[in-house]
N, C-alpha and C. Protein backbone atom coordinates (compact mmCIF):
# COMPACT_ATOMS: atom_id res chain seq x y z
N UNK A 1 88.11 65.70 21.31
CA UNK A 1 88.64 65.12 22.53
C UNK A 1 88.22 65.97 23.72
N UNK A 2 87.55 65.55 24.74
CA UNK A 2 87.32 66.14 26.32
C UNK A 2 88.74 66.10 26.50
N UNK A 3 88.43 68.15 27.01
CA UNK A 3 89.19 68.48 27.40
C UNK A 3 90.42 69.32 27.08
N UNK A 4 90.27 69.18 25.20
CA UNK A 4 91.04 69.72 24.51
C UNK A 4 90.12 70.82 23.71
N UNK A 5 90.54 72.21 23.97
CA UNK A 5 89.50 73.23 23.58
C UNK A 5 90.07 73.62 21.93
N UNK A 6 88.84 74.40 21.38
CA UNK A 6 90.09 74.30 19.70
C UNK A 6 90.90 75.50 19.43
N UNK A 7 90.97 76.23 20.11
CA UNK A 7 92.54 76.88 20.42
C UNK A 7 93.64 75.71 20.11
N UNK A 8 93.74 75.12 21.31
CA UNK A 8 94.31 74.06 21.21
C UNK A 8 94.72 73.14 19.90
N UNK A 9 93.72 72.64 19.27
CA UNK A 9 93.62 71.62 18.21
C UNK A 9 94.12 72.81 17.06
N UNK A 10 93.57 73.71 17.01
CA UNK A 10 94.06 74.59 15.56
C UNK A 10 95.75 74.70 15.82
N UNK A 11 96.17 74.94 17.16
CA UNK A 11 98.00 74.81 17.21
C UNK A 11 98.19 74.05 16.90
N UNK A 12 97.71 72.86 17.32
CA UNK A 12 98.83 71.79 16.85
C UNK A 12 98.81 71.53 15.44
N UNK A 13 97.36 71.58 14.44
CA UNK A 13 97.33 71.04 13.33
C UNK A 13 98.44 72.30 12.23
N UNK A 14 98.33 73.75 13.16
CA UNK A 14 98.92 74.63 12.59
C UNK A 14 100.75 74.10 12.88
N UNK A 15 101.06 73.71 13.55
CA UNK A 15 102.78 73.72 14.21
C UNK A 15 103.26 72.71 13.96
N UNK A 16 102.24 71.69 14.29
CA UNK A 16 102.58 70.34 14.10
C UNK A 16 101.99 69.83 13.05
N UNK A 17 101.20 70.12 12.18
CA UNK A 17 100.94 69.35 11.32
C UNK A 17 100.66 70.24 9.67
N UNK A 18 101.24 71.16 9.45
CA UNK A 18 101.36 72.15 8.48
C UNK A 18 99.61 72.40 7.96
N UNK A 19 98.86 72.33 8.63
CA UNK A 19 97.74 72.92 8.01
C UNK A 19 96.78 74.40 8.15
N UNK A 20 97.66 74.88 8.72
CA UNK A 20 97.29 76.26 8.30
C UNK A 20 96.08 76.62 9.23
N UNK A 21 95.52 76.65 10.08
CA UNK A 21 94.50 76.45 11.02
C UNK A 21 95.01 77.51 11.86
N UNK A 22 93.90 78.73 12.00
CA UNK A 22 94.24 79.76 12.86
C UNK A 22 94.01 79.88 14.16
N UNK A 23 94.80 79.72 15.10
CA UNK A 23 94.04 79.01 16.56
C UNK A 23 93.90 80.55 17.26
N UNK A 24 92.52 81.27 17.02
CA UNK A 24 92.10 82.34 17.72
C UNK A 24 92.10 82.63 18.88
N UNK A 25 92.49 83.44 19.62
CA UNK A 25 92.57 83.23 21.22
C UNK A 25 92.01 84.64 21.34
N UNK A 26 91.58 85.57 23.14
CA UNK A 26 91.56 86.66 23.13
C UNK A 26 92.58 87.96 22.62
N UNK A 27 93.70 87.33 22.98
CA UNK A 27 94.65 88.55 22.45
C UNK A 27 94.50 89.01 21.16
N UNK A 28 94.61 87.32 20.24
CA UNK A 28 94.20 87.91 18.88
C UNK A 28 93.06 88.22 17.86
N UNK A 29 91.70 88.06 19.17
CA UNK A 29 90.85 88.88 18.77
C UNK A 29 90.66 90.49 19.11
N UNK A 30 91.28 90.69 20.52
CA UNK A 30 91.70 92.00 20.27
C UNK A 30 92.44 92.61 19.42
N UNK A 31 93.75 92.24 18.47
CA UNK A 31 94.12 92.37 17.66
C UNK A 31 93.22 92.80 16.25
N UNK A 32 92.66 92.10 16.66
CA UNK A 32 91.64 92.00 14.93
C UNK A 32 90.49 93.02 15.27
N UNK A 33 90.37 93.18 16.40
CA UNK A 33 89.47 94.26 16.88
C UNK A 33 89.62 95.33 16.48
N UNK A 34 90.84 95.62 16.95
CA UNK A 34 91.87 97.01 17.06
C UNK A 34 91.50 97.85 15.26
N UNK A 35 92.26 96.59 14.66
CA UNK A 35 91.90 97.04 13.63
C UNK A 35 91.32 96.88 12.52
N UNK A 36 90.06 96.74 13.16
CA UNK A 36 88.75 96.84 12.39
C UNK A 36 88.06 95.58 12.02
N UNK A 37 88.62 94.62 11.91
CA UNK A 37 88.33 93.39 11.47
C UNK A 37 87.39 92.54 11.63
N UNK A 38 87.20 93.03 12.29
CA UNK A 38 85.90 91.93 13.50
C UNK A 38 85.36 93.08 14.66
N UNK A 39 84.23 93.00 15.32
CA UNK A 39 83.87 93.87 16.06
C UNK A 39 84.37 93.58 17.61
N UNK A 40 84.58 94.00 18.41
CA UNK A 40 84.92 94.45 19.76
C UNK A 40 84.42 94.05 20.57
N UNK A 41 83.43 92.64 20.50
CA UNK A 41 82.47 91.91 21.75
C UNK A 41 83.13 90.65 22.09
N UNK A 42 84.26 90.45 21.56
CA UNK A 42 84.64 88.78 22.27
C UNK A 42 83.60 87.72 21.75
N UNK A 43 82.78 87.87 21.35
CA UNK A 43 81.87 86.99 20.75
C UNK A 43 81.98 85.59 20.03
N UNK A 44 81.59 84.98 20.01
CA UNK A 44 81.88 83.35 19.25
C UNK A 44 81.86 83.67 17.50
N UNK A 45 80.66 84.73 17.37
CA UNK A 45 80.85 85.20 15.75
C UNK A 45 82.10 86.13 15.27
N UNK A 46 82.01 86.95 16.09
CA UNK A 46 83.94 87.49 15.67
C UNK A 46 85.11 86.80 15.94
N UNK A 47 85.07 85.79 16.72
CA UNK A 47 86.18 84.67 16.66
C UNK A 47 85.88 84.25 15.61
N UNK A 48 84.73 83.98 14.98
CA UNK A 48 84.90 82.82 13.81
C UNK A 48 85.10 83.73 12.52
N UNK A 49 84.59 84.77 12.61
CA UNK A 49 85.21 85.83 11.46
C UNK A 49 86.09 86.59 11.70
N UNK A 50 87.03 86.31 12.62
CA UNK A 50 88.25 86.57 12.47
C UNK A 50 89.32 84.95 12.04
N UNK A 51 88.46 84.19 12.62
CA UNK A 51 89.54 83.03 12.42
C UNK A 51 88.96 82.61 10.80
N UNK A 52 88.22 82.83 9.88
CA UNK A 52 88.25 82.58 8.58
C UNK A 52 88.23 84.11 7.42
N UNK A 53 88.62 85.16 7.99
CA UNK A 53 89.27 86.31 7.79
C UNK A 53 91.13 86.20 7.24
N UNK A 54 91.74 85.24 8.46
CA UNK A 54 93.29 84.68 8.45
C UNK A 54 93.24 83.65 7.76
N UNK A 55 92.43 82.99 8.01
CA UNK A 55 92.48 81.21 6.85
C UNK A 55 92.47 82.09 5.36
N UNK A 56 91.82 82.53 4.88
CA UNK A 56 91.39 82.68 3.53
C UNK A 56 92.28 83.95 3.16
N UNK A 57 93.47 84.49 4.23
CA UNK A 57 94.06 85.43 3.59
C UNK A 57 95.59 85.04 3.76
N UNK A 58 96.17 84.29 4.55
CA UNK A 58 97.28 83.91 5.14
C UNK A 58 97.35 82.27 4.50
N UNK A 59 98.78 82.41 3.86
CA UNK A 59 98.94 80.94 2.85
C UNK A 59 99.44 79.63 4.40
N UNK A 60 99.13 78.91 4.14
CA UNK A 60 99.31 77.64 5.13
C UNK A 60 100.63 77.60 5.47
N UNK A 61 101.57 77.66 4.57
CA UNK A 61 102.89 77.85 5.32
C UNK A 61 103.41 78.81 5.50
N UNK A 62 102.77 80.44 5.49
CA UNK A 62 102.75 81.11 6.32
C UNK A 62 102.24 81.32 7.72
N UNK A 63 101.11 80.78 7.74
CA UNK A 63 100.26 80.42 9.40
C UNK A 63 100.98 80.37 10.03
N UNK A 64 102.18 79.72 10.74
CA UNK A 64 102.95 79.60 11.95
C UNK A 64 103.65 81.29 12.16
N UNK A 65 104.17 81.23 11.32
CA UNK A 65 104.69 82.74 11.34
C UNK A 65 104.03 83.71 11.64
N UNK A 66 103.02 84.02 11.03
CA UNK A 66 101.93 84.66 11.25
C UNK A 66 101.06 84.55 12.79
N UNK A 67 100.85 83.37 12.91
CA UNK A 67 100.01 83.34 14.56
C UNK A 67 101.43 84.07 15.36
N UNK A 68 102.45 83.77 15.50
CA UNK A 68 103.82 83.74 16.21
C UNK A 68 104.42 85.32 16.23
N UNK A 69 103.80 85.83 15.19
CA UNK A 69 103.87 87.34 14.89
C UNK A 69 102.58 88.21 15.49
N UNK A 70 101.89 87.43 15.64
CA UNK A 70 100.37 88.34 16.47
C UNK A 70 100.62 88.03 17.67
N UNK A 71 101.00 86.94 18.18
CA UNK A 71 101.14 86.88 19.50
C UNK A 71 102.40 87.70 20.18
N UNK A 72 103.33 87.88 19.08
CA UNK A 72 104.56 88.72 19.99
C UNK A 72 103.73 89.73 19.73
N UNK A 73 103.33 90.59 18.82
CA UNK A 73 102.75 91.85 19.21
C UNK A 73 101.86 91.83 19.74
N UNK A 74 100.99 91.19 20.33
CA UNK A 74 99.86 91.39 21.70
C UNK A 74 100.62 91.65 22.53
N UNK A 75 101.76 90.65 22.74
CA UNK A 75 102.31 90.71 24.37
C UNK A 75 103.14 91.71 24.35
N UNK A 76 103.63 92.47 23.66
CA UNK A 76 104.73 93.44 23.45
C UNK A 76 104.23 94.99 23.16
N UNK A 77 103.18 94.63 22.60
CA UNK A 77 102.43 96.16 22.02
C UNK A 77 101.01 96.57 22.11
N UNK A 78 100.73 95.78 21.57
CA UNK A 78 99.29 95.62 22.31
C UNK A 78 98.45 95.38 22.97
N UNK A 79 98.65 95.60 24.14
CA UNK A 79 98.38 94.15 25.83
C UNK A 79 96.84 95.11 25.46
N UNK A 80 96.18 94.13 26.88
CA UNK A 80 94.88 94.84 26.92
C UNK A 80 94.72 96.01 27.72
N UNK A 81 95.51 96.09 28.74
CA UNK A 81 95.06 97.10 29.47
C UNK A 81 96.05 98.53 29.04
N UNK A 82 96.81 98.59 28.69
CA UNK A 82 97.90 99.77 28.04
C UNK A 82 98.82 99.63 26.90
N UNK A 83 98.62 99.31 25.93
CA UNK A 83 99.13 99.46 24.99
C UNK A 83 99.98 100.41 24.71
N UNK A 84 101.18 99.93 24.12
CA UNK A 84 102.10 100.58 23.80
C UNK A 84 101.88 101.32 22.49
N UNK A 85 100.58 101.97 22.03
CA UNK A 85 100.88 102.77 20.61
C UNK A 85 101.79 103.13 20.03
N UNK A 86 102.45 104.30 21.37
CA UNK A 86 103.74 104.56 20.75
C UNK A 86 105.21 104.24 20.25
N UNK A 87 105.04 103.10 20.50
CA UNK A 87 106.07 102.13 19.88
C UNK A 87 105.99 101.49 18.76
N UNK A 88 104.30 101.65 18.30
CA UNK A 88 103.82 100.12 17.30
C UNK A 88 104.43 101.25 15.71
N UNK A 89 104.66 99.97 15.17
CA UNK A 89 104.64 100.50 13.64
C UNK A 89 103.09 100.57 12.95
N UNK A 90 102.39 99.79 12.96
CA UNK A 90 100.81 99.84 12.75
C UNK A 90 99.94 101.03 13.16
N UNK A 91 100.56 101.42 14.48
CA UNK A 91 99.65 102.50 14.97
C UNK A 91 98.53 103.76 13.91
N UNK A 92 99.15 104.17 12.95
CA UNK A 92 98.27 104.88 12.11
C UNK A 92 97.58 103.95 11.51
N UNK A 93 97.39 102.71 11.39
CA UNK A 93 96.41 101.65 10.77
C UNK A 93 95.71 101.61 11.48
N UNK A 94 95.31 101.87 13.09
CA UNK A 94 94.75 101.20 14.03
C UNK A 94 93.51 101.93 14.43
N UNK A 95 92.83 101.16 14.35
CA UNK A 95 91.53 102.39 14.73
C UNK A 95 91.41 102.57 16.37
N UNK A 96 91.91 101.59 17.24
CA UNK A 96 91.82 101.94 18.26
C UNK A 96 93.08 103.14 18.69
N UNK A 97 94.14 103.26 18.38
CA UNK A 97 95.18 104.54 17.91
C UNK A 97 94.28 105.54 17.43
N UNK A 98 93.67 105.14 16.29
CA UNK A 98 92.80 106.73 15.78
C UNK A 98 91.79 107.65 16.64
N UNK A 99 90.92 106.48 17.76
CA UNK A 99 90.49 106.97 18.77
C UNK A 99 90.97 107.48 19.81
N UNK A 100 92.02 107.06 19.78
CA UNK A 100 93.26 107.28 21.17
C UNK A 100 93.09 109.00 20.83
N UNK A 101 93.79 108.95 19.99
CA UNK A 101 94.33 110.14 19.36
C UNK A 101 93.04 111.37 18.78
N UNK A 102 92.07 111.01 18.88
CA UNK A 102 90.80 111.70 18.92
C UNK A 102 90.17 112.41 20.58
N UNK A 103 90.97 111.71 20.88
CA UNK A 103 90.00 111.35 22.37
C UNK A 103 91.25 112.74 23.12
N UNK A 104 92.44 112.41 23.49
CA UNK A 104 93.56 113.27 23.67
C UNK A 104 93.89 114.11 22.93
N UNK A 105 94.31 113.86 21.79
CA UNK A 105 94.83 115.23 20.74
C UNK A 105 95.73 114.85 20.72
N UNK A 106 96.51 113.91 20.91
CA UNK A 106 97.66 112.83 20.59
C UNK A 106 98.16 112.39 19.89
């Protein structure tokens, strides 16, 4: 459909229609960035290997939960420009934390 981008279409089929469809956005490719998952360019190929990274590891009626759980921690912990490390529980998972903490002595 013009006009409807597939961000878009993967929510609804994910919310509204139980199919499990990971609707990738920037936040949660920074997410997947962070830690390790996909590389760090915003790219159309790390969206798509991040968005079939979550399909093939996250069960379909987990998906809602799951997108709903990356998005509160983008907006809560992981923003782009300052991240809250020190709050995250993940933080020693995180490679962008591991650099943090390389970089300062932190």
């Amino acid at each position: 459909m013009e006009g409807i981008g597939d961000n878009s279409v993967d929510t609804v089929l994910t919310f509204a229609l139980g199919q499990g469809e990971y609707p990738s956005n920037k936040p949660a490719l920074r997410f997947g960035a962070r830690f390790g998952f996909v590389p760090d360019d915003s790219s159309k190929a790390s969206e798509m290997k991040m968005k079939e990274l979550v399909e093939s590891t996250v069960e379909d009626d987990d998906m809602p939960e799951f997108v709903l759980l990356v998005e509160m921690h983008t907006e809560k912990l992981c923003k782009s420009g300052r991240p809250v490390c020190s709050k995250c529980m993940l933080s020693e998972r995180c490679n962008f934390f591991a650099d943090k903490k390389k970089k300062t002595g932190k």
